[in-house]
N, C-alpha and C. Protein backbone atom coordinates (compact mmCIF):
# COMPACT_ATOMS: atom_id res chain seq x y z
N UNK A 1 -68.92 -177.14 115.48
CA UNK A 1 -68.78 -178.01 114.33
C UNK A 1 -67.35 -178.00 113.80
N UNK A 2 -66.55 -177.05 114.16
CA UNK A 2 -65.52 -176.96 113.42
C UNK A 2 -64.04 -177.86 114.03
N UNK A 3 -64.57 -178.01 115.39
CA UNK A 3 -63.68 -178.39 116.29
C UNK A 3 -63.35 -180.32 116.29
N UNK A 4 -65.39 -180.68 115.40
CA UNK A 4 -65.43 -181.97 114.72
C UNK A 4 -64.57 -181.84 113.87
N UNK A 5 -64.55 -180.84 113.02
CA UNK A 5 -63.88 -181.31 111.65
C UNK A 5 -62.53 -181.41 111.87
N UNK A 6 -61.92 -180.57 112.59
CA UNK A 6 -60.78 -180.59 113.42
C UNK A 6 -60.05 -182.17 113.67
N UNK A 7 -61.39 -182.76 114.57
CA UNK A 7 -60.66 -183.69 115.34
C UNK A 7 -60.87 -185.31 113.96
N UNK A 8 -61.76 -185.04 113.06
CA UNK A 8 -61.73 -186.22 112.25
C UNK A 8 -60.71 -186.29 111.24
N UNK A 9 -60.35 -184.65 110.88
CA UNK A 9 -58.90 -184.89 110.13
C UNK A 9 -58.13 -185.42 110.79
N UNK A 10 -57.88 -184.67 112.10
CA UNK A 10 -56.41 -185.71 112.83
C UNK A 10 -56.84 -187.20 113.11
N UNK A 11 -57.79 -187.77 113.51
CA UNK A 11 -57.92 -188.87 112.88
C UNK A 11 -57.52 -189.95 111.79
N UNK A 12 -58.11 -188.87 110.67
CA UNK A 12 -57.44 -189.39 109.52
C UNK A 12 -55.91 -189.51 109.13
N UNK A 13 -55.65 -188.40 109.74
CA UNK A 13 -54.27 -187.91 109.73
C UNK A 13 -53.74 -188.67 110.25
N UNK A 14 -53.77 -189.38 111.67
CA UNK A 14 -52.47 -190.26 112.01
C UNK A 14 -53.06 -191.74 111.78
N UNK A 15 -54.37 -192.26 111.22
CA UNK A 15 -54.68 -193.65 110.63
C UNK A 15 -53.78 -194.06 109.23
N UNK A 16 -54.01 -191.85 108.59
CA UNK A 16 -53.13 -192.60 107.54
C UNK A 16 -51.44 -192.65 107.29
N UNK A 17 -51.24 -191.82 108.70
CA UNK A 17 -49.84 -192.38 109.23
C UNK A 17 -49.58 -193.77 109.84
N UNK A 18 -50.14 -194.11 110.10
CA UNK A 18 -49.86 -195.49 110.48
C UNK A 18 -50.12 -196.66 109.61
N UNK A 19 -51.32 -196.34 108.49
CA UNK A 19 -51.14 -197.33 107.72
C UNK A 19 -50.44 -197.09 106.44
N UNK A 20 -49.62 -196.17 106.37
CA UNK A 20 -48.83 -195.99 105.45
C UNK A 20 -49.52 -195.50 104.09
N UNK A 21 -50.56 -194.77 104.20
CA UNK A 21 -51.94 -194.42 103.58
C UNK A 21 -51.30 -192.80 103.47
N UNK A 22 -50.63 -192.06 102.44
CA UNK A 22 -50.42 -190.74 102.59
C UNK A 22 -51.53 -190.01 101.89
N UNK A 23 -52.17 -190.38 101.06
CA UNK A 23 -53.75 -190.13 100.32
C UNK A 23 -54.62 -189.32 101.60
N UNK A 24 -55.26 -190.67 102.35
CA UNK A 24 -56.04 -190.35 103.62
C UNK A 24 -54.98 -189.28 104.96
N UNK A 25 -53.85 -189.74 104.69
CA UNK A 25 -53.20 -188.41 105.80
C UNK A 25 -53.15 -186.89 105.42
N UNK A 26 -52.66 -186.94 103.98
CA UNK A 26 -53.44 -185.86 103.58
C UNK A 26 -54.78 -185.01 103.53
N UNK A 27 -55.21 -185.93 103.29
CA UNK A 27 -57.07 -185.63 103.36
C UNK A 27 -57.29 -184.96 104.98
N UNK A 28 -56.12 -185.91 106.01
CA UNK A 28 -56.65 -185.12 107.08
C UNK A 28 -55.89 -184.00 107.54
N UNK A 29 -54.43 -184.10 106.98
CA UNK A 29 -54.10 -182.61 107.19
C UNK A 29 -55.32 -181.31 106.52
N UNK A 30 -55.71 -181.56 105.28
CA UNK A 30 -56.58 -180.48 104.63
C UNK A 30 -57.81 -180.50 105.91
N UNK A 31 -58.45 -181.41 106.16
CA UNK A 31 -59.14 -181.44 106.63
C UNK A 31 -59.41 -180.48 108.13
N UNK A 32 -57.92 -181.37 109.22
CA UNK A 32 -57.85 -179.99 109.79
C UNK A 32 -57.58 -178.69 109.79
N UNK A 33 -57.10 -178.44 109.33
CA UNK A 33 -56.92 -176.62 108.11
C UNK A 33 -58.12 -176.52 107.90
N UNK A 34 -58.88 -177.37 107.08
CA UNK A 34 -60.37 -176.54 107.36
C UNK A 34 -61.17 -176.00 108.32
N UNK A 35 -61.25 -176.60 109.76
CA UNK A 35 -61.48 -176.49 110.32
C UNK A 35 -60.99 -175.48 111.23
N UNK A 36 -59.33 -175.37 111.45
CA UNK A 36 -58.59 -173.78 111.67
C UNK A 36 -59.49 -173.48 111.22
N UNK A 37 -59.14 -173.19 109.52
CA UNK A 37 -59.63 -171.34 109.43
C UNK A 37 -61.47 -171.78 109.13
N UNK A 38 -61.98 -172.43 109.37
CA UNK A 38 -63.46 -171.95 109.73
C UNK A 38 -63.24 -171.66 111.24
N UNK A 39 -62.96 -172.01 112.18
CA UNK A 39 -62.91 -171.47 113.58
C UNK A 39 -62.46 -169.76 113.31
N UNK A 40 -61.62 -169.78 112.66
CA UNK A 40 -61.19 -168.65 113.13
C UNK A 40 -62.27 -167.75 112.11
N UNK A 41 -62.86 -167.97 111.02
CA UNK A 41 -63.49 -166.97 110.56
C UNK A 41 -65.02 -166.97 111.42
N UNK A 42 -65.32 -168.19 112.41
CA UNK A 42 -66.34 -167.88 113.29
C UNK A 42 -66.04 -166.58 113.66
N UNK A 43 -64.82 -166.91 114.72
CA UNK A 43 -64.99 -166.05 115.45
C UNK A 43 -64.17 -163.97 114.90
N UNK A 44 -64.05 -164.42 113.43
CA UNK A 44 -64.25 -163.11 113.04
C UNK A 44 -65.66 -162.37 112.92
N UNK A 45 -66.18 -163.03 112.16
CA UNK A 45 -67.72 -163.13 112.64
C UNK A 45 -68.33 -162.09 113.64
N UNK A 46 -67.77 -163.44 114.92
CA UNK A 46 -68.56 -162.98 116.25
C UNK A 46 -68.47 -161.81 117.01
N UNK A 47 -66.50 -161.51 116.75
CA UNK A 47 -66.37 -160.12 116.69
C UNK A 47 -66.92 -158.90 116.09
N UNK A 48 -67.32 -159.39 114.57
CA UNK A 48 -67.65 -157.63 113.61
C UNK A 48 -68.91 -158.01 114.67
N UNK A 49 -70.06 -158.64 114.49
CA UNK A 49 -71.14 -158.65 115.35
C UNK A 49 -70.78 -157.62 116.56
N UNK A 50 -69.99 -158.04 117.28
CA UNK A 50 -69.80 -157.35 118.54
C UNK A 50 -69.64 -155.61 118.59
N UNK A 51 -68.69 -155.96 117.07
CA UNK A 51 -68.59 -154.04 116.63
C UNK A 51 -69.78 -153.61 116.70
N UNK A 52 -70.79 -154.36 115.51
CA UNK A 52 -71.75 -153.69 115.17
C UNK A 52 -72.64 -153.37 116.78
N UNK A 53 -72.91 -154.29 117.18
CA UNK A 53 -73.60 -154.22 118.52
C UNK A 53 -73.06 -152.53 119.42
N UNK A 54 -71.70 -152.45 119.18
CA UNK A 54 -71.05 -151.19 120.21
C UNK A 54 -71.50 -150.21 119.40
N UNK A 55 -71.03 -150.19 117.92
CA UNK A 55 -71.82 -149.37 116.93
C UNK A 55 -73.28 -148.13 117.42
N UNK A 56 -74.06 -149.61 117.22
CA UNK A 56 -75.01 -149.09 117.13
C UNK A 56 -75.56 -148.48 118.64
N UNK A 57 -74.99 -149.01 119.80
CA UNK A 57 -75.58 -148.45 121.43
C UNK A 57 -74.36 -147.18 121.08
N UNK A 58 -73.34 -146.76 120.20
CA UNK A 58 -72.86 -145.59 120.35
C UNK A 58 -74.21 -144.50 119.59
N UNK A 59 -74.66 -145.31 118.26
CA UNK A 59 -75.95 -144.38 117.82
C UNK A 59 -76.62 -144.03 118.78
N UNK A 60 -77.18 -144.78 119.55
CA UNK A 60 -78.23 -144.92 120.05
C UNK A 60 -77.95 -143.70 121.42
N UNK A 61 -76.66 -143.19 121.81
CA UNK A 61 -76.02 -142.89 123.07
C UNK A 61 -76.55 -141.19 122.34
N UNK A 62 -75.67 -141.12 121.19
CA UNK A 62 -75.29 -140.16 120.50
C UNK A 62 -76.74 -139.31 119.89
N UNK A 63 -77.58 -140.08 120.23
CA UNK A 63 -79.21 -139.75 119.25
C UNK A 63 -79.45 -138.93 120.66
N UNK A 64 -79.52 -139.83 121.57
CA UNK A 64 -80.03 -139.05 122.90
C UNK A 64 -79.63 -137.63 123.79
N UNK A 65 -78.13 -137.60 123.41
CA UNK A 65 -77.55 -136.42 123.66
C UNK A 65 -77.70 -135.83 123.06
N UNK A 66 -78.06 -135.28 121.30
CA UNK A 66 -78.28 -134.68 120.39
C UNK A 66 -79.63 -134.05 120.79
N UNK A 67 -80.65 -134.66 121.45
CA UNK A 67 -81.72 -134.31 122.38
C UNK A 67 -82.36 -133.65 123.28
């Protein structure tokens, strides 16, 4: 989804470069910036997930040797 929002700012962004529209070119510079940093806080996200995932198979490693 973010990669939409991405591509409809630049859209906007060079329609409202061309029609001399700096309102709507703006709108799509913000627009793609939104879309950056939601991508990138996906994939902060997807990473801590990934911690937690190593995390917890280290519990899980660490329970068994304790055993």
């Amino acid at each position: 989804m973010c990669v939409f929002e991405q591509v409809k700012g630049k859209t906007k962004e060079v329609v409202g470069e061309v029609t001399n529209n700096d309102a709507l070119e703006q709108e799509g510079k913000a627009q793609v910036d939104k879309g950056v940093e939601q991508t990138k806080a996906d994939s902060a996200q997807a990473e801590a997930k990934a911690h937690e995932k190593a995390a917890e198979a280290a519990d899980k490693r660490q329970k068994l040797a304790e055993n």
